[in-house]
Protein backbone atom coordinates (compact mmCIF):
# COMPACT_ATOMS: atom_id res chain seq x y z
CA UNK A 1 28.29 9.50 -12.33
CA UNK A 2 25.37 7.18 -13.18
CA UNK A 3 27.04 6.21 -16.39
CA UNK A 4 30.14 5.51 -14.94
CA UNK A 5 28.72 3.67 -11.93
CA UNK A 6 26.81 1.05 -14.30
CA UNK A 7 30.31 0.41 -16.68
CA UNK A 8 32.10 0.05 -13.42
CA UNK A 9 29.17 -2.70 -12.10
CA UNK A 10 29.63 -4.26 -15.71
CA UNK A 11 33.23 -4.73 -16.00
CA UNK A 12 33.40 -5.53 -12.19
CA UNK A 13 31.29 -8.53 -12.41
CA UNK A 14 33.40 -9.53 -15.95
CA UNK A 15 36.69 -8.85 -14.19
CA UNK A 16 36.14 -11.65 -11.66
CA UNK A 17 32.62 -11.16 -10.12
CA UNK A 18 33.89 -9.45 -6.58
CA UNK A 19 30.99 -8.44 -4.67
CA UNK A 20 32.73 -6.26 -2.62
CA UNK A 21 33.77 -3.62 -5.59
CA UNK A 22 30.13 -4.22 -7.10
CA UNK A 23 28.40 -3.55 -4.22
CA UNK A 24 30.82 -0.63 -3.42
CA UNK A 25 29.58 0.96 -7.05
CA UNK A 26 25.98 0.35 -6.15
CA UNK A 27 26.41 2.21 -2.93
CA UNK A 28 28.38 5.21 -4.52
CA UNK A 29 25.43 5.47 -7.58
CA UNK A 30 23.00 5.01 -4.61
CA UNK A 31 24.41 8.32 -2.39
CA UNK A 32 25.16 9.87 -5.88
CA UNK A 33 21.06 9.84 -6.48
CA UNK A 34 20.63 10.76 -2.70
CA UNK A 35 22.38 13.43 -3.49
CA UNK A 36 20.71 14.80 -6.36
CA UNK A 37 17.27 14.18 -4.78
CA UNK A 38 18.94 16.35 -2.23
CA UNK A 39 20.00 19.26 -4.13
CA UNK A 40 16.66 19.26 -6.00
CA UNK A 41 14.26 19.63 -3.32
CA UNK A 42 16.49 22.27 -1.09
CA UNK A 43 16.89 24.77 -4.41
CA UNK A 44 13.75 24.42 -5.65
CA UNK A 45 12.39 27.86 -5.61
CA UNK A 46 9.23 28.01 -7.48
CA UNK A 47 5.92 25.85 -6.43
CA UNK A 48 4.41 23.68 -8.92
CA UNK A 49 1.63 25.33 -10.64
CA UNK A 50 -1.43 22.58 -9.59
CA UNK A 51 -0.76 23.68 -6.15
CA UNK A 52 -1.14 27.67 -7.20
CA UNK A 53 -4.04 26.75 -9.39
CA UNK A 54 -5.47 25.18 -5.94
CA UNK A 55 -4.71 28.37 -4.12
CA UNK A 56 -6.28 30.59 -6.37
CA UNK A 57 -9.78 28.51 -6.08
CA UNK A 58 -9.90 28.74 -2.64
CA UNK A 59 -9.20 31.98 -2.37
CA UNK A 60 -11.94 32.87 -4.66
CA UNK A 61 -14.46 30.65 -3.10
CA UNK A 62 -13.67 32.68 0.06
CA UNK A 63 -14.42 35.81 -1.84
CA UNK A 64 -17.85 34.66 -3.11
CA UNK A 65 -18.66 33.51 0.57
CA UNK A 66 -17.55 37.26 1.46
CA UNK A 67 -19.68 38.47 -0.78
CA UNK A 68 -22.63 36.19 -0.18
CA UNK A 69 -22.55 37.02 3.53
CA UNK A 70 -23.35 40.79 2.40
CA UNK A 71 -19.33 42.96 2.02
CA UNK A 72 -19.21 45.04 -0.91
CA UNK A 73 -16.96 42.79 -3.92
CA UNK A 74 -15.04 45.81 -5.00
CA UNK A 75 -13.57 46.52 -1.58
CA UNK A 76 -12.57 42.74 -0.83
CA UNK A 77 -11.49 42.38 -4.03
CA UNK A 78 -9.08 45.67 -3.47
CA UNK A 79 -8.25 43.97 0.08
CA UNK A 80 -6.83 41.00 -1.76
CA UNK A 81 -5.04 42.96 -4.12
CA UNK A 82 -3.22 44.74 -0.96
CA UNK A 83 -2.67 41.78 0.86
CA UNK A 84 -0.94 39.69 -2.08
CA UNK A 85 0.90 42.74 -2.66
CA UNK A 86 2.03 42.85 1.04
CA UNK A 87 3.07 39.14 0.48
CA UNK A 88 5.43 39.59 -2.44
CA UNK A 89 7.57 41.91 -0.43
């Protein structure tokens, strides 16, 4: 569509320079991108993995505060465990 958009720009403004057809191209390779941008972002399934990288940090720093504030690792390391297996459900 892009490709085709920019020949029909170029022979449009060759062919007798009619703003009206160019500008009708633009718009089409315009909602064309719109489109795709579209698409992308509602079928996007998977997060990227800085953001899970993130996730995981915080989540451990909460686990050493746990800790630090006197709970026993092994048990809120085994609640964690649970709770992301509750979450992939």
């Amino acid at each position: 569509m892009f490709v085709a958009g920019i020949a029909g720009i170029i022979v449009a403004s060759v062919n007798g320079n009619n703003a009206g057809f160019v500008l009708t191209i633009g718009l089409c390779i315009v909602l064309a991108a719109v489109a795709l941008l579209t698409y992308g972002a509602v079928t996007a399934k998977s997060r990227i993995d800085v953001f899970d990288e993130a996730d995981a940090e915080q989540l451990e720093q909460q686990v050493t505060a746990l800790v630090a504030a006197g709970a026993p690792e092994d048990r809120v390391r085994a609640l964690v465990r649970d709770a992301m297996r509750l979450g992939r459900r």
